[in-house]
N, C-alpha and C. Protein backbone atom coordinates (compact mmCIF):
# COMPACT_ATOMS: atom_id res chain seq x y z
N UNK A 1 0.82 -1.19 0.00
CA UNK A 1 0.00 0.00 0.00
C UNK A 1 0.87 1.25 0.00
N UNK A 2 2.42 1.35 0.35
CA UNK A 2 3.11 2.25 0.28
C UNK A 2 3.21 3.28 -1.08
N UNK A 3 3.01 4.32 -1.07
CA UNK A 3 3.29 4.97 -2.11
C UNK A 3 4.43 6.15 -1.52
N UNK A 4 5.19 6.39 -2.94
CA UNK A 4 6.36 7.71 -2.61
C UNK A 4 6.12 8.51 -1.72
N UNK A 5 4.87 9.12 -2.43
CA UNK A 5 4.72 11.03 -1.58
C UNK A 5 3.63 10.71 -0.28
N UNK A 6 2.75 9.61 0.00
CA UNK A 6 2.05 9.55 0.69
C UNK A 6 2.52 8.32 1.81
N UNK A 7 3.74 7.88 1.80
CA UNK A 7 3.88 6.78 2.80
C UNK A 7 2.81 5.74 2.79
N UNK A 8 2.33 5.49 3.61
CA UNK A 8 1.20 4.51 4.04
C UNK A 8 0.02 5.14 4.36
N UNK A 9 -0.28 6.27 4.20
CA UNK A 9 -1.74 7.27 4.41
C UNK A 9 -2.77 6.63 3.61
N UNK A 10 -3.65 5.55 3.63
CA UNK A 10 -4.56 5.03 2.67
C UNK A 10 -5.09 5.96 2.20
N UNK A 11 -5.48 6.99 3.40
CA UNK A 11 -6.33 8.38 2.73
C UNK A 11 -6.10 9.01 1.82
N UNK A 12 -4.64 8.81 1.75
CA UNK A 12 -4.15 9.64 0.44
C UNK A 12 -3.37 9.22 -0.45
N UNK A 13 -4.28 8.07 -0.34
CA UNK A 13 -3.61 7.39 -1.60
C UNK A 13 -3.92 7.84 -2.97
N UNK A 14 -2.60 7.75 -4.14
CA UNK A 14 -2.70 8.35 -5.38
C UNK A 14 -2.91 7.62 -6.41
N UNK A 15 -2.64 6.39 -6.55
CA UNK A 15 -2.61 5.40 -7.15
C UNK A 15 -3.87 4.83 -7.91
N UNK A 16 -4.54 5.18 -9.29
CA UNK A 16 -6.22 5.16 -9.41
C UNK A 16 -6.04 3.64 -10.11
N UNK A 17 -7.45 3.32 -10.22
CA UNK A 17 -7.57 2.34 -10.99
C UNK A 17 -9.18 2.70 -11.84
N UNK A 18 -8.99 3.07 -12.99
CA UNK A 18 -10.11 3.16 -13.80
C UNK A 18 -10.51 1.74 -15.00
N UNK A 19 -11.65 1.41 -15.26
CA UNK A 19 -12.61 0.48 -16.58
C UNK A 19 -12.48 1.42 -17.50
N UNK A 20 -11.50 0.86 -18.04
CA UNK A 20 -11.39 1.39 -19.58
C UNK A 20 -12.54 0.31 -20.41
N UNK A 21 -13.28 1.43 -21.09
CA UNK A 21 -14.56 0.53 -22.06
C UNK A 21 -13.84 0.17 -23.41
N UNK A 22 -13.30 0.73 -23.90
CA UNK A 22 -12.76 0.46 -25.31
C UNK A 22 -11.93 -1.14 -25.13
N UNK A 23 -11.01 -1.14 -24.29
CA UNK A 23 -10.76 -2.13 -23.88
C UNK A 23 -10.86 -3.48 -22.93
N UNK A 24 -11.84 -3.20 -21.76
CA UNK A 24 -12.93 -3.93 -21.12
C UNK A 24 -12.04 -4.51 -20.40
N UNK A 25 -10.91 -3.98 -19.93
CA UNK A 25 -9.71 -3.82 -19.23
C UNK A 25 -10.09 -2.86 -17.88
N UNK A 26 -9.51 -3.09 -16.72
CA UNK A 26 -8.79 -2.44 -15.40
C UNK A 26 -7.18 -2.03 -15.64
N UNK A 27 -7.35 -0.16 -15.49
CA UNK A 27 -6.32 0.11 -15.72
C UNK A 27 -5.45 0.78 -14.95
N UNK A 28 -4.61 0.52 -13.87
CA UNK A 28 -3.85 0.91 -12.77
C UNK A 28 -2.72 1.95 -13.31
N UNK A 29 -2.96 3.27 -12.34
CA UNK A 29 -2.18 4.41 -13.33
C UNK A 29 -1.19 4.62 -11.26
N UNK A 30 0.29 4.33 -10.99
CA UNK A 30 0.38 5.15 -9.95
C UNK A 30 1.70 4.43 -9.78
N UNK A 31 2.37 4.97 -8.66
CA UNK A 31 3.67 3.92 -7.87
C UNK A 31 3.44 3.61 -6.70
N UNK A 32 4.20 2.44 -6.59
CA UNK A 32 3.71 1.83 -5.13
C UNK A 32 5.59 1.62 -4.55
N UNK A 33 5.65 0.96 -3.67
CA UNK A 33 7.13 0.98 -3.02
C UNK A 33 7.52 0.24 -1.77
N UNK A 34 8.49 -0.30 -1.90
CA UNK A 34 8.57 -1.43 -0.69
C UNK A 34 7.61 -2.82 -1.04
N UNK A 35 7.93 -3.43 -2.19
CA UNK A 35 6.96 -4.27 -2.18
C UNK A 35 8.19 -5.44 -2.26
N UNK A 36 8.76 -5.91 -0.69
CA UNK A 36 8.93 -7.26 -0.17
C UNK A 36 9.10 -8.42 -0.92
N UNK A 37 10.00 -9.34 -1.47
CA UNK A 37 10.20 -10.43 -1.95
C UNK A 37 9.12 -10.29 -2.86
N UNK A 38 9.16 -9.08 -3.76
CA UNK A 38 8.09 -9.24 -5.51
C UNK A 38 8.51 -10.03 -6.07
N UNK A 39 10.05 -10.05 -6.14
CA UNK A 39 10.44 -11.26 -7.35
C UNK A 39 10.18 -12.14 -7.69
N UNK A 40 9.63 -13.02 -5.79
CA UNK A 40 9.57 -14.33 -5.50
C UNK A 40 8.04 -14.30 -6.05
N UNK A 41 7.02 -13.59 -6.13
CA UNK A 41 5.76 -13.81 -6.01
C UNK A 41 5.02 -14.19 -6.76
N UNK A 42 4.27 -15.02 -7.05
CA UNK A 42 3.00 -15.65 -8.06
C UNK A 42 2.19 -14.39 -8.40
N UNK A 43 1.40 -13.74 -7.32
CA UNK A 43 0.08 -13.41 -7.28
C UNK A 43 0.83 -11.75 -6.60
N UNK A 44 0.14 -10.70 -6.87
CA UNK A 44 -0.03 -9.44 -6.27
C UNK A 44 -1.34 -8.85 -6.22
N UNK A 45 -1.39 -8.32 -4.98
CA UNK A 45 -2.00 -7.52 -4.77
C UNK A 45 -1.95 -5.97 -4.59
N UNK A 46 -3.04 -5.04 -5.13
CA UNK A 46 -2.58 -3.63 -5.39
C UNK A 46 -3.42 -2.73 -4.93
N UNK A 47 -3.36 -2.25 -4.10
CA UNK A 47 -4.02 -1.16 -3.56
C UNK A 47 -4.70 0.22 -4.41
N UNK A 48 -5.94 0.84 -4.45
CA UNK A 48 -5.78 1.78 -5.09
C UNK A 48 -7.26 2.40 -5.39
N UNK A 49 -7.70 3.65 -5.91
CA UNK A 49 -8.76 4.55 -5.77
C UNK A 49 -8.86 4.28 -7.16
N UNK A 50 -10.96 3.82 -7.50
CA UNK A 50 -11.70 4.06 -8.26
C UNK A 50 -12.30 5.38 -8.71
N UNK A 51 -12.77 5.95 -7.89
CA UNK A 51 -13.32 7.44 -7.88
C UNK A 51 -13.39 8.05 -6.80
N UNK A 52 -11.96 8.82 -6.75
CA UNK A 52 -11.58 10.00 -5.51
C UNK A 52 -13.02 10.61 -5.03
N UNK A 53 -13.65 11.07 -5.91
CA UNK A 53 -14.58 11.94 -5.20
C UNK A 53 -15.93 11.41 -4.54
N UNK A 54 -16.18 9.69 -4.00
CA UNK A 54 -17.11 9.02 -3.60
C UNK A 54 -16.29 9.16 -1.61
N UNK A 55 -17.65 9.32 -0.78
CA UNK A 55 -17.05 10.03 0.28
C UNK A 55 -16.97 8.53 0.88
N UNK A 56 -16.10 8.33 1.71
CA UNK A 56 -16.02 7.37 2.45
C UNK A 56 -17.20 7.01 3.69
């Protein structure tokens, strides 16, 4: 969940993930950091905001 400018603040997390229709694809736009034995890994998981402006 780490990102550069926001550390671990979920709240402010920058990292979006939008449904692209043309392609019917999930499209992850951001950086993440500190991600622990990636090399080794099968499977990831990615943290990240659909639509900033839906209030929690």
């Amino acid at each position: 969940m780490t990102e550069p400018t926001v550390g671990s603040d979920s709240a402010g997390m920058e990292t979006r993930i939008r449904f692209d229709e043309g392609t019917s694809e999930w499209v992850v736009s951001g950086l993440k950091r500190y991600a622990s034995n990636a090399s080794k890994a099968d499977v990831y998981i990615v943290w990240g905001v659909t639509d900033p402006y839906v209030p929690l």
